[in-house]
Every structure is written in structure tokens, then in C-alpha cells.
PDB file of N, CA and C in Angstrom:
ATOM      1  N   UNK A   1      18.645   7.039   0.277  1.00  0.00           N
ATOM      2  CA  UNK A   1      18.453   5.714   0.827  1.00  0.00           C
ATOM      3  C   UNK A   1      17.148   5.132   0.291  1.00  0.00           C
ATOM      4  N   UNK A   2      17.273   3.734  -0.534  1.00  0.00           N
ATOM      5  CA  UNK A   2      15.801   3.320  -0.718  1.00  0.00           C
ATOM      6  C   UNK A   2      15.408   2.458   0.161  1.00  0.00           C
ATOM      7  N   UNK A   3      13.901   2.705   0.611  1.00  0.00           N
ATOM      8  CA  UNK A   3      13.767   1.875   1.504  1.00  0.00           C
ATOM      9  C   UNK A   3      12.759   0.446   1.001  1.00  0.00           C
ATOM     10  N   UNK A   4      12.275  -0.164   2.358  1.00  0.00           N
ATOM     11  CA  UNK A   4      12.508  -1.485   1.287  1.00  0.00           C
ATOM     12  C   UNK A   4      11.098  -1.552   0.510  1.00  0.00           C
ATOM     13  N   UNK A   5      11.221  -3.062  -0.124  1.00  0.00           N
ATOM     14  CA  UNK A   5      10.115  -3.350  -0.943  1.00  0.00           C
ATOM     15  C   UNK A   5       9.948  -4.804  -0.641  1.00  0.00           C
ATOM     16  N   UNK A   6       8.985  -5.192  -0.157  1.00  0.00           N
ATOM     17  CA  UNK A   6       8.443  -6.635   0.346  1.00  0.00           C
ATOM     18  C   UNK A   6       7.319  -7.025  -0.551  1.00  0.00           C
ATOM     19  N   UNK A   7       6.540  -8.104   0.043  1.00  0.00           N
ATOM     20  CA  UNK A   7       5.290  -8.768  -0.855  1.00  0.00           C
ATOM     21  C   UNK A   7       4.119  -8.920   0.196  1.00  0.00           C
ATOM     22  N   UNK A   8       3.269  -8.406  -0.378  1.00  0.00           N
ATOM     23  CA  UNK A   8       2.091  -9.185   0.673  1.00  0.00           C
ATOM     24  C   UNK A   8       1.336 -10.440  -0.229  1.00  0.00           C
ATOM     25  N   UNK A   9       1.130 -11.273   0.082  1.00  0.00           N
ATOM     26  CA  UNK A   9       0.785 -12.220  -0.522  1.00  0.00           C
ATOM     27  C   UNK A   9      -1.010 -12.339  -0.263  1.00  0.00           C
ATOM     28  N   UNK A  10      -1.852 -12.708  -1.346  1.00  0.00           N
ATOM     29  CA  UNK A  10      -3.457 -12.633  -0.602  1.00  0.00           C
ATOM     30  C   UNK A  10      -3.639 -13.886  -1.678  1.00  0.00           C
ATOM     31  N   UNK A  11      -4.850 -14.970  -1.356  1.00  0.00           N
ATOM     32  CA  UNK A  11      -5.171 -15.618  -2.236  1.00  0.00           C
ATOM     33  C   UNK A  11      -4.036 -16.697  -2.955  1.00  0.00           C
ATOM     34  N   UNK A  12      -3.341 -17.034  -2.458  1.00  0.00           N
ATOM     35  CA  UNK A  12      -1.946 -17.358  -3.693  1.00  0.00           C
ATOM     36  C   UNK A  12      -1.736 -16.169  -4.482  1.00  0.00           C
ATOM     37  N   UNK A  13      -1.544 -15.019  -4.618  1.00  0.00           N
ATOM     38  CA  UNK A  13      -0.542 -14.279  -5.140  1.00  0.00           C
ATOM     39  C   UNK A  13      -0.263 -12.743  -4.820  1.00  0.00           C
ATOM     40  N   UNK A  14       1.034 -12.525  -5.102  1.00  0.00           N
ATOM     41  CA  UNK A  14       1.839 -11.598  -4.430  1.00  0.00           C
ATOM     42  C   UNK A  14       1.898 -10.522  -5.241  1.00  0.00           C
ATOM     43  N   UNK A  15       1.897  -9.602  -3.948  1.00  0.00           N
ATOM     44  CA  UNK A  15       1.143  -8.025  -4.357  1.00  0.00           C
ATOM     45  C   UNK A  15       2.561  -7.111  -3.838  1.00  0.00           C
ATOM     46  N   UNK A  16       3.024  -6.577  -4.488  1.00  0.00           N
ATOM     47  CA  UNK A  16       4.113  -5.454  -4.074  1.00  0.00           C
ATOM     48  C   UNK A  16       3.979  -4.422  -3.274  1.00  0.00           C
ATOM     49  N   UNK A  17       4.642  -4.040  -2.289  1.00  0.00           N
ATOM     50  CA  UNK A  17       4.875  -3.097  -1.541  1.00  0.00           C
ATOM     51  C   UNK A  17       5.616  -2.230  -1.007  1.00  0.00           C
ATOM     52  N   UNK A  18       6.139  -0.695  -1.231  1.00  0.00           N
ATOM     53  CA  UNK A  18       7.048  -0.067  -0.815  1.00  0.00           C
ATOM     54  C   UNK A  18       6.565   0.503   0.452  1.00  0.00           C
ATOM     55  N   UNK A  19       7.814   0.649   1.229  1.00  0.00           N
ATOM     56  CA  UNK A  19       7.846   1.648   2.415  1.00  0.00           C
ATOM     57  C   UNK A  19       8.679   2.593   2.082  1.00  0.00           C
ATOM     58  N   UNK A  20       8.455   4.128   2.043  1.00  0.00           N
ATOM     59  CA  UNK A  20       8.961   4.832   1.941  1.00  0.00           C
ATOM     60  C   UNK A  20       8.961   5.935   2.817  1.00  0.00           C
ATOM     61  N   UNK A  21       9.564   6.958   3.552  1.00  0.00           N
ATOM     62  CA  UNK A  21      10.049   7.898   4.119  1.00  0.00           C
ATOM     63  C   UNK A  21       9.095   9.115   3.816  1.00  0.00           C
ATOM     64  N   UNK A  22       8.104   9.083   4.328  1.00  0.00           N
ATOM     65  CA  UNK A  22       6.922  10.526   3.887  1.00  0.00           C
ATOM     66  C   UNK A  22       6.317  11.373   5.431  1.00  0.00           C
ATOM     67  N   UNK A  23       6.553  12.763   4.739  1.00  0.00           N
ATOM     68  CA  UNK A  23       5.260  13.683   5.676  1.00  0.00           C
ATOM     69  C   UNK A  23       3.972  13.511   5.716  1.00  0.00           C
ATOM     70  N   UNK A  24       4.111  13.409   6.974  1.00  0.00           N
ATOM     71  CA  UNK A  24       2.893  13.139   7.088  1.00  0.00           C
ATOM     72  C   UNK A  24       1.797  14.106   7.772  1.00  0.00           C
ATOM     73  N   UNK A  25       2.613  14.970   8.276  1.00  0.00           N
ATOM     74  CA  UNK A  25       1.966  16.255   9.687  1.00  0.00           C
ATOM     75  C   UNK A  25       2.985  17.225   9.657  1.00  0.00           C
ATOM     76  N   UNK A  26       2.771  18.404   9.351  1.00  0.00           N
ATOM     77  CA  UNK A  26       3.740  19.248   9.844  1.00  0.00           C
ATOM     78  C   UNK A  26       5.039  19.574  10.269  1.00  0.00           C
ATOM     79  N   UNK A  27       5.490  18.356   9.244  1.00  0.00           N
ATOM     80  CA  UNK A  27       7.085  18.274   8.987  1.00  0.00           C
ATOM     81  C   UNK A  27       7.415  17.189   9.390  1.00  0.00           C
ATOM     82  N   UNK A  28       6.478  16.148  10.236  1.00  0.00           N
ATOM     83  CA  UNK A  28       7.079  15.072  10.525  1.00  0.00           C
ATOM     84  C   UNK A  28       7.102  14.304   9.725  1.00  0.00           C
ATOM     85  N   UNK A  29       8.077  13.296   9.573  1.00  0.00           N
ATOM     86  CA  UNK A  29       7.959  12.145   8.238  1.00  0.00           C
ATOM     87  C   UNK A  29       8.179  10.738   9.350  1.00  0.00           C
ATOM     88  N   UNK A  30       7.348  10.024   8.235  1.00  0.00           N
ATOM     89  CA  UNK A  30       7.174   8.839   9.196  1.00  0.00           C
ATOM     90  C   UNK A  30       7.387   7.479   7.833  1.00  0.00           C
ATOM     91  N   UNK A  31       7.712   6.010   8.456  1.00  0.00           N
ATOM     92  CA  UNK A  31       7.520   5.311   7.165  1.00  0.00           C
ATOM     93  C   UNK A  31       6.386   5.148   6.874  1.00  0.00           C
ATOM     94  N   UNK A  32       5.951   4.899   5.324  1.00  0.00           N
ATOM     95  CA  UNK A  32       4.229   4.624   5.179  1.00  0.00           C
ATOM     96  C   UNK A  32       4.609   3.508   4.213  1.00  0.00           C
ATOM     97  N   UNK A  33       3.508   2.705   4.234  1.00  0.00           N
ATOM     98  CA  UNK A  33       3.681   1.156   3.068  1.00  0.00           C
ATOM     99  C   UNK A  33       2.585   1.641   2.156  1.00  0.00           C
ATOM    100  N   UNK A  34       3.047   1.623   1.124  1.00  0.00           N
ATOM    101  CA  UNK A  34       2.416   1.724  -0.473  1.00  0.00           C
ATOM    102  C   UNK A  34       1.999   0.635  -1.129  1.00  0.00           C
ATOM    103  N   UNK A  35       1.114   0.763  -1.463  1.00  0.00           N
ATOM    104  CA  UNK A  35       0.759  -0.892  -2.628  1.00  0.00           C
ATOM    105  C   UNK A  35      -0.399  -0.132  -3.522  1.00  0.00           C
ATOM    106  N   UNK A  36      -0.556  -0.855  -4.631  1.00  0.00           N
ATOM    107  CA  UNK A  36      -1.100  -0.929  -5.805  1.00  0.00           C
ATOM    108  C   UNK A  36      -2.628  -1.022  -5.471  1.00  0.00           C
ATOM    109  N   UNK A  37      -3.224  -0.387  -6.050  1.00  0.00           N
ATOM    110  CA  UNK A  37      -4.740  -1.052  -6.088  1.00  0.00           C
ATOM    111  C   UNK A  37      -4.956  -2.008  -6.591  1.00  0.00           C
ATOM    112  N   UNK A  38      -4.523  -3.143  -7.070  1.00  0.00           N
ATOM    113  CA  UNK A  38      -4.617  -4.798  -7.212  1.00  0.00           C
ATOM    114  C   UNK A  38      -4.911  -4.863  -5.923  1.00  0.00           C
ATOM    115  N   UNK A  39      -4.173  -5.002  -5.022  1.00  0.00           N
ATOM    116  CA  UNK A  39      -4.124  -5.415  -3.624  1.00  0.00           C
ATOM    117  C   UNK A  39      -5.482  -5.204  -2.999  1.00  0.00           C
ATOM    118  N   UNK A  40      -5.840  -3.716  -2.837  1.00  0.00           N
ATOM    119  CA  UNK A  40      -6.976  -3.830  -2.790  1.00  0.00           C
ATOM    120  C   UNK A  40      -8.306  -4.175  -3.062  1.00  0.00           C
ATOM    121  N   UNK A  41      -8.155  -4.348  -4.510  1.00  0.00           N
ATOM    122  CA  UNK A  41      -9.002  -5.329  -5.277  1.00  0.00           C
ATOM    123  C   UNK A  41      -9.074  -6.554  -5.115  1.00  0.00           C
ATOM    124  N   UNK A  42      -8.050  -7.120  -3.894  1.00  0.00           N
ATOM    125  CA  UNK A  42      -7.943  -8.950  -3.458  1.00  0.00           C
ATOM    126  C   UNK A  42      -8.472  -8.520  -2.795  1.00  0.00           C
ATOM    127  N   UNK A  43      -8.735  -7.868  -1.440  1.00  0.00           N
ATOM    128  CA  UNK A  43      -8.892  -7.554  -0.472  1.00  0.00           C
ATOM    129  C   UNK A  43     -10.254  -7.004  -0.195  1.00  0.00           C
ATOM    130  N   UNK A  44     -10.798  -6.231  -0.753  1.00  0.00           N
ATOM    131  CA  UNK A  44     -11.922  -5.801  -1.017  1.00  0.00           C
ATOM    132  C   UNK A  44     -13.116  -6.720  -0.374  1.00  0.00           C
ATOM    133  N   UNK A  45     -13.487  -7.402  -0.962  1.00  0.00           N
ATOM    134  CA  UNK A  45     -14.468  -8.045  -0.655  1.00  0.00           C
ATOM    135  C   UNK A  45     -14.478  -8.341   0.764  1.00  0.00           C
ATOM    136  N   UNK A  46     -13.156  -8.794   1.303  1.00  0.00           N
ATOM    137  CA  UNK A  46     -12.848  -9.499   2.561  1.00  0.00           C
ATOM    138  C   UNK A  46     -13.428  -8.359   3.698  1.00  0.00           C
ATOM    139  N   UNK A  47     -12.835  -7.151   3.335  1.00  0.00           N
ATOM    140  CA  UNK A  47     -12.857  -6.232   4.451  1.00  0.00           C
ATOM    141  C   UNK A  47     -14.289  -5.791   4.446  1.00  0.00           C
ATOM    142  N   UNK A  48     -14.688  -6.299   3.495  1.00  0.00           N
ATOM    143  CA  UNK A  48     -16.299  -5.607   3.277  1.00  0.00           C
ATOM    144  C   UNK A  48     -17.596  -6.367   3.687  1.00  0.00           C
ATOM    145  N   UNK A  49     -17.095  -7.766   3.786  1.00  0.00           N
ATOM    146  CA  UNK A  49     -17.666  -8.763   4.381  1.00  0.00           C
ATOM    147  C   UNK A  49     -17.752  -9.123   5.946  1.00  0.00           C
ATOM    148  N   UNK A  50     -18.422  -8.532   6.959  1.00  0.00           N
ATOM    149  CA  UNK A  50     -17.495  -8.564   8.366  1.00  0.00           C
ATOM    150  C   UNK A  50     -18.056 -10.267   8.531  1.00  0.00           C
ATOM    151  N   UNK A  51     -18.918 -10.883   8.031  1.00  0.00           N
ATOM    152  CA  UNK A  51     -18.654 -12.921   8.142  1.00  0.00           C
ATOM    153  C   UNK A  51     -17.603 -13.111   7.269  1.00  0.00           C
ATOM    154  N   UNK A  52     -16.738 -12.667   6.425  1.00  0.00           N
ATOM    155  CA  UNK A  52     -16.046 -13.385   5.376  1.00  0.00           C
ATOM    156  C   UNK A  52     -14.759 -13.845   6.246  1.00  0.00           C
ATOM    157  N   UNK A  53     -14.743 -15.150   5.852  1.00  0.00           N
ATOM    158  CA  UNK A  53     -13.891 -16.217   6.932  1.00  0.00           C
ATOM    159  C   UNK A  53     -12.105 -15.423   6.918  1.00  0.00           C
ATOM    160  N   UNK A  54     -11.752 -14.799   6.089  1.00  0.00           N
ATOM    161  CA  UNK A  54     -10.412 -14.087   6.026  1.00  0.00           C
ATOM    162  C   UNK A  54     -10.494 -12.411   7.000  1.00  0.00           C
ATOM    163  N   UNK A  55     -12.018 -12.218   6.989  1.00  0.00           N
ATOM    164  CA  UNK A  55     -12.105 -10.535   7.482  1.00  0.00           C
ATOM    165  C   UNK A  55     -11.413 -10.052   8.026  1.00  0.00           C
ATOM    166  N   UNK A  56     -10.409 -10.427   9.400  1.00  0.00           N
ATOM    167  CA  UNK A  56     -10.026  -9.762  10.325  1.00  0.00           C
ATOM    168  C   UNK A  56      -8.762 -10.003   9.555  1.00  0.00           C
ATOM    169  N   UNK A  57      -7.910 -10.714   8.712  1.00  0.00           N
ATOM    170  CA  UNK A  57      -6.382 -10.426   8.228  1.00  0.00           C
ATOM    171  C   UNK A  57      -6.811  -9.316   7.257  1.00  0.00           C
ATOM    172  N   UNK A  58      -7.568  -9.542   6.309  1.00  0.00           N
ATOM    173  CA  UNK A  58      -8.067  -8.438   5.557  1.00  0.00           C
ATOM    174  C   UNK A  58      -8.096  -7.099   6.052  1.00  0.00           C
ATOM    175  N   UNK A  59      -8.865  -6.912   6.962  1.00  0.00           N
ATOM    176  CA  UNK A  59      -8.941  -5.545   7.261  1.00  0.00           C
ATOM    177  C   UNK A  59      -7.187  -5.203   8.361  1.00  0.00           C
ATOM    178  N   UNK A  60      -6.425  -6.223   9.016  1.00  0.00           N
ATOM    179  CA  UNK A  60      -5.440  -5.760   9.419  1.00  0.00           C
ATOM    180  C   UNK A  60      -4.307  -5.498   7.936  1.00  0.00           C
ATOM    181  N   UNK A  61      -4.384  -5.801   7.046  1.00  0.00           N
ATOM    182  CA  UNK A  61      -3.444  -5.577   6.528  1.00  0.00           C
ATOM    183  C   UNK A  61      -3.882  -4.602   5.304  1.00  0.00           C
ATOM    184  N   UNK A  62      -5.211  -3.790   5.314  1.00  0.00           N
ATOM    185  CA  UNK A  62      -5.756  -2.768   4.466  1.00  0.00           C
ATOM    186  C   UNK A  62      -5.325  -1.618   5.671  1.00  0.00           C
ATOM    187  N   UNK A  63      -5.020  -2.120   6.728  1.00  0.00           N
ATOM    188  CA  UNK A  63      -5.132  -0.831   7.872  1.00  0.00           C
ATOM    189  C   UNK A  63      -3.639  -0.326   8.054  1.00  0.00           C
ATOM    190  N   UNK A  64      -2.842  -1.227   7.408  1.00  0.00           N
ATOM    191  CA  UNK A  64      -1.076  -0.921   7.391  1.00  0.00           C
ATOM    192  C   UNK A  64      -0.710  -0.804   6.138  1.00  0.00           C
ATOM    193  N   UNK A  65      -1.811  -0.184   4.815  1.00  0.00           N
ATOM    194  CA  UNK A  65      -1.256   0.434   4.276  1.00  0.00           C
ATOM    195  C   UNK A  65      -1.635   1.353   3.767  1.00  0.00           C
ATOM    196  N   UNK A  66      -1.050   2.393   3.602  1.00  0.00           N
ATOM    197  CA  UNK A  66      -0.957   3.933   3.950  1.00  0.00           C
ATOM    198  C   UNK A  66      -1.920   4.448   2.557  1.00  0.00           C
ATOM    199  N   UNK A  67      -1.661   3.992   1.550  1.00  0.00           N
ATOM    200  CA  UNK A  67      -2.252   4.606   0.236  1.00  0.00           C
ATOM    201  C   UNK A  67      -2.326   3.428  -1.018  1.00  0.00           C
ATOM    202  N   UNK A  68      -3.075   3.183  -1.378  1.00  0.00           N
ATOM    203  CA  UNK A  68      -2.725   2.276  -2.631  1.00  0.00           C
ATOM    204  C   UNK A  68      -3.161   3.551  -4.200  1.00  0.00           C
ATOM    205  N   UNK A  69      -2.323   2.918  -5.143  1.00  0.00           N
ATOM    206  CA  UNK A  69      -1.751   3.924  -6.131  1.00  0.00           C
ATOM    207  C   UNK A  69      -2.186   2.952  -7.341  1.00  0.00           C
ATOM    208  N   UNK A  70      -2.225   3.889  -8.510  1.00  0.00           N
ATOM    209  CA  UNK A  70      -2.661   3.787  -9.850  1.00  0.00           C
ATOM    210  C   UNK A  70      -2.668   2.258  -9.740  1.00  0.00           C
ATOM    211  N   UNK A  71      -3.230   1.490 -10.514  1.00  0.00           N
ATOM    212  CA  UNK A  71      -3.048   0.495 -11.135  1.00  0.00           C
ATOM    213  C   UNK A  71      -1.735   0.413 -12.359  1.00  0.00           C
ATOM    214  N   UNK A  72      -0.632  -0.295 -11.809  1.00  0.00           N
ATOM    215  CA  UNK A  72       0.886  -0.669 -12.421  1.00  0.00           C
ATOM    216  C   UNK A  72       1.651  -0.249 -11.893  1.00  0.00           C
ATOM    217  N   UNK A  73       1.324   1.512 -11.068  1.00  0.00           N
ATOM    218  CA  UNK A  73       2.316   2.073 -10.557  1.00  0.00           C
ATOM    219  C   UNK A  73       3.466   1.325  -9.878  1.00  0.00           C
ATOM    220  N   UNK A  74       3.740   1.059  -8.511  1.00  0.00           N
ATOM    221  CA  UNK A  74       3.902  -0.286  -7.445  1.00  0.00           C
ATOM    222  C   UNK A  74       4.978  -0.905  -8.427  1.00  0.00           C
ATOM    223  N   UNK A  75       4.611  -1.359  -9.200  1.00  0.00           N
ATOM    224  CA  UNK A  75       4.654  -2.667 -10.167  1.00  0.00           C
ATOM    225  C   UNK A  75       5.648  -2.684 -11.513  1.00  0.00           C
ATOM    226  N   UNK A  76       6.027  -1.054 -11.830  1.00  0.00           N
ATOM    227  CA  UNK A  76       6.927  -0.474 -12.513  1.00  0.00           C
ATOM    228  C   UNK A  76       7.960   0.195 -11.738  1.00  0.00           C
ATOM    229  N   UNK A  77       8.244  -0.633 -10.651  1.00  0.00           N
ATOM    230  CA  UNK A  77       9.574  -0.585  -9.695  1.00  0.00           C
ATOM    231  C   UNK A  77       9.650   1.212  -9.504  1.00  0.00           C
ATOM    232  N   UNK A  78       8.958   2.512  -9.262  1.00  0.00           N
ATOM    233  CA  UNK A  78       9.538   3.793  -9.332  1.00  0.00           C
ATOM    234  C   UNK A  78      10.808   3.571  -8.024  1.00  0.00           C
ATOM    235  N   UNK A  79      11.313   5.019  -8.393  1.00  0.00           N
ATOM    236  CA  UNK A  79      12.138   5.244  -7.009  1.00  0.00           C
ATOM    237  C   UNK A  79      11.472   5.865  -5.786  1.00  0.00           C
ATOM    238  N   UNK A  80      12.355   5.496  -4.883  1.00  0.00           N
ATOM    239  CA  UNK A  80      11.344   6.576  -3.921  1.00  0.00           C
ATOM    240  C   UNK A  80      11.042   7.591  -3.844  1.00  0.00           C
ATOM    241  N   UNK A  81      11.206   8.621  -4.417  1.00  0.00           N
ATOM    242  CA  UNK A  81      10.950   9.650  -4.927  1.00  0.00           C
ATOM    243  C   UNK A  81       9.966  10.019  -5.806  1.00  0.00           C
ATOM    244  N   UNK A  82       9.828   9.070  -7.282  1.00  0.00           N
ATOM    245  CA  UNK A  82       9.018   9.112  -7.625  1.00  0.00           C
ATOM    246  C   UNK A  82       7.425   8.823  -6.645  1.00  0.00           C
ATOM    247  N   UNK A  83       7.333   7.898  -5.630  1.00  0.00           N
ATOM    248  CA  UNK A  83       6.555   7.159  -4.934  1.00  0.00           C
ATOM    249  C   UNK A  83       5.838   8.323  -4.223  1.00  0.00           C
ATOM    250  N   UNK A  84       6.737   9.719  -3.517  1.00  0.00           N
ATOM    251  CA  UNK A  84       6.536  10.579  -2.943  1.00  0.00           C
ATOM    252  C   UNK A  84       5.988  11.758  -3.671  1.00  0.00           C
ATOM    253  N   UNK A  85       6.321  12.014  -4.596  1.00  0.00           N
ATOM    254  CA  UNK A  85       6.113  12.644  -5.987  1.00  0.00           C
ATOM    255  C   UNK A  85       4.341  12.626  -5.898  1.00  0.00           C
ATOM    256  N   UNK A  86       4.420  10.877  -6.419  1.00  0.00           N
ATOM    257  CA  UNK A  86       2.875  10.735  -6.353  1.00  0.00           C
ATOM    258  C   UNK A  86       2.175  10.756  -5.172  1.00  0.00           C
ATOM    259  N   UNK A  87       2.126  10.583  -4.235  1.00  0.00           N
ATOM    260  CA  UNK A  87       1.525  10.889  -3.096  1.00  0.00           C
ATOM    261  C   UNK A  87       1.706  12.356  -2.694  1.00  0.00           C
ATOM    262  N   UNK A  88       2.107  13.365  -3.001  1.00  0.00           N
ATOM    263  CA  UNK A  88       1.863  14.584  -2.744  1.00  0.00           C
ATOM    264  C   UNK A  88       0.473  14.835  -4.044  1.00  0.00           C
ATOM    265  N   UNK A  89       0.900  14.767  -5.309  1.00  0.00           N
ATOM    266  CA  UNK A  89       0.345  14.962  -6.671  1.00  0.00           C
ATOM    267  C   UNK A  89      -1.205  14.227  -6.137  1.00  0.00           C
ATOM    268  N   UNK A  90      -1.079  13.420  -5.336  1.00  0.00           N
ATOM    269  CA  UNK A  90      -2.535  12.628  -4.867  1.00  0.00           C
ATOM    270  C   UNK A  90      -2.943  13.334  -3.211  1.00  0.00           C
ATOM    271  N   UNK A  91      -2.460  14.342  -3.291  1.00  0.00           N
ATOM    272  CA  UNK A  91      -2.929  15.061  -2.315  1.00  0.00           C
ATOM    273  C   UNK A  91      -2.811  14.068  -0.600  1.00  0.00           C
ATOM    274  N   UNK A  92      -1.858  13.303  -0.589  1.00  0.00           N
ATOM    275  CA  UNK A  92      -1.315  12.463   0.538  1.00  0.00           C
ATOM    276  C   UNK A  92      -0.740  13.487   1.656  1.00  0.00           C
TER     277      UNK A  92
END
């Protein structure tokens, strides 16, 4: 089953995101949202700024997602599998 893939949008432009089906604890698997380190690189500043007039969407939407991954990864559509692949290989 793949699960889905949405957009978060920051700034005018849209940043990719998978949810995929991962362990997370001792066998439990839970969904986690994946995105690219672009995303975080919009974001960055915001969450780092606690006056920066966006801060509080910034830091809610750095806080719902689970791992951000290589730069392109995200972005070269993998499967979910692959997605899980890398998040073990990244010690997730």
C-alpha cells in the first residue's frame, strides 16, 4: 500500500511530502511525514527566529515532520520502501 504524498507549501512554493508506515519503538509502526531538506531550508530561519512574524506556523509544521532527507531524495518520487530503507540506513 503506498501511502500518500501531499505538498506543504512555504513562501509561494511547494515542498513534497510522504507519509509512510514506519517503526518507530519496539515494533510499533506508526505514520511519519517525510520531506526534503529544502523544506527545511524555507523554514529555518522562521523557527529560529522566535519574533519572526511566520514563527509559530514554522515551528508547527517542522514539529509534524518526522525526518527531512538528502537533498532530491523526496523529489525523485522513491517508493515507500525505498523511503524506509533510508530512514533505517539514517539510523531513524
Amino acid at each position: 500500500m503506498t501511502m500518500e504524498k501531499y505538498y506543504e507549501e512555504w513562501d509561494g512554493k511547494k515542498f513534497p511530502v510522504r507519509e509512510v508506515m514506519f517503526e518507530v519503538c519496539d515494533g510499533m509502526e506508526t505514520t511519519v511525514k517525510v520531506a526534503g531538506i529544502e523544506l527545511w531550508d524555507a523554514i529555518e530561519n522562521a523557527c529560529d527566529v522566535r519574533f519572526h512574524p511566520n514563527h509559530k506556523d514554522a515551528v508547527e509544521l517542522d514539529n509534524d515532520i518526522y525526518y527531512y532527507c538528502d537533498y532530491g531524495f523526496i523529489e525523485s518520487n522513491p517508493t515507500d520502501e525505498e523511503i524506509v530503507d533510508y530512514l533505517i540506513k539514517h539510523g531513524c
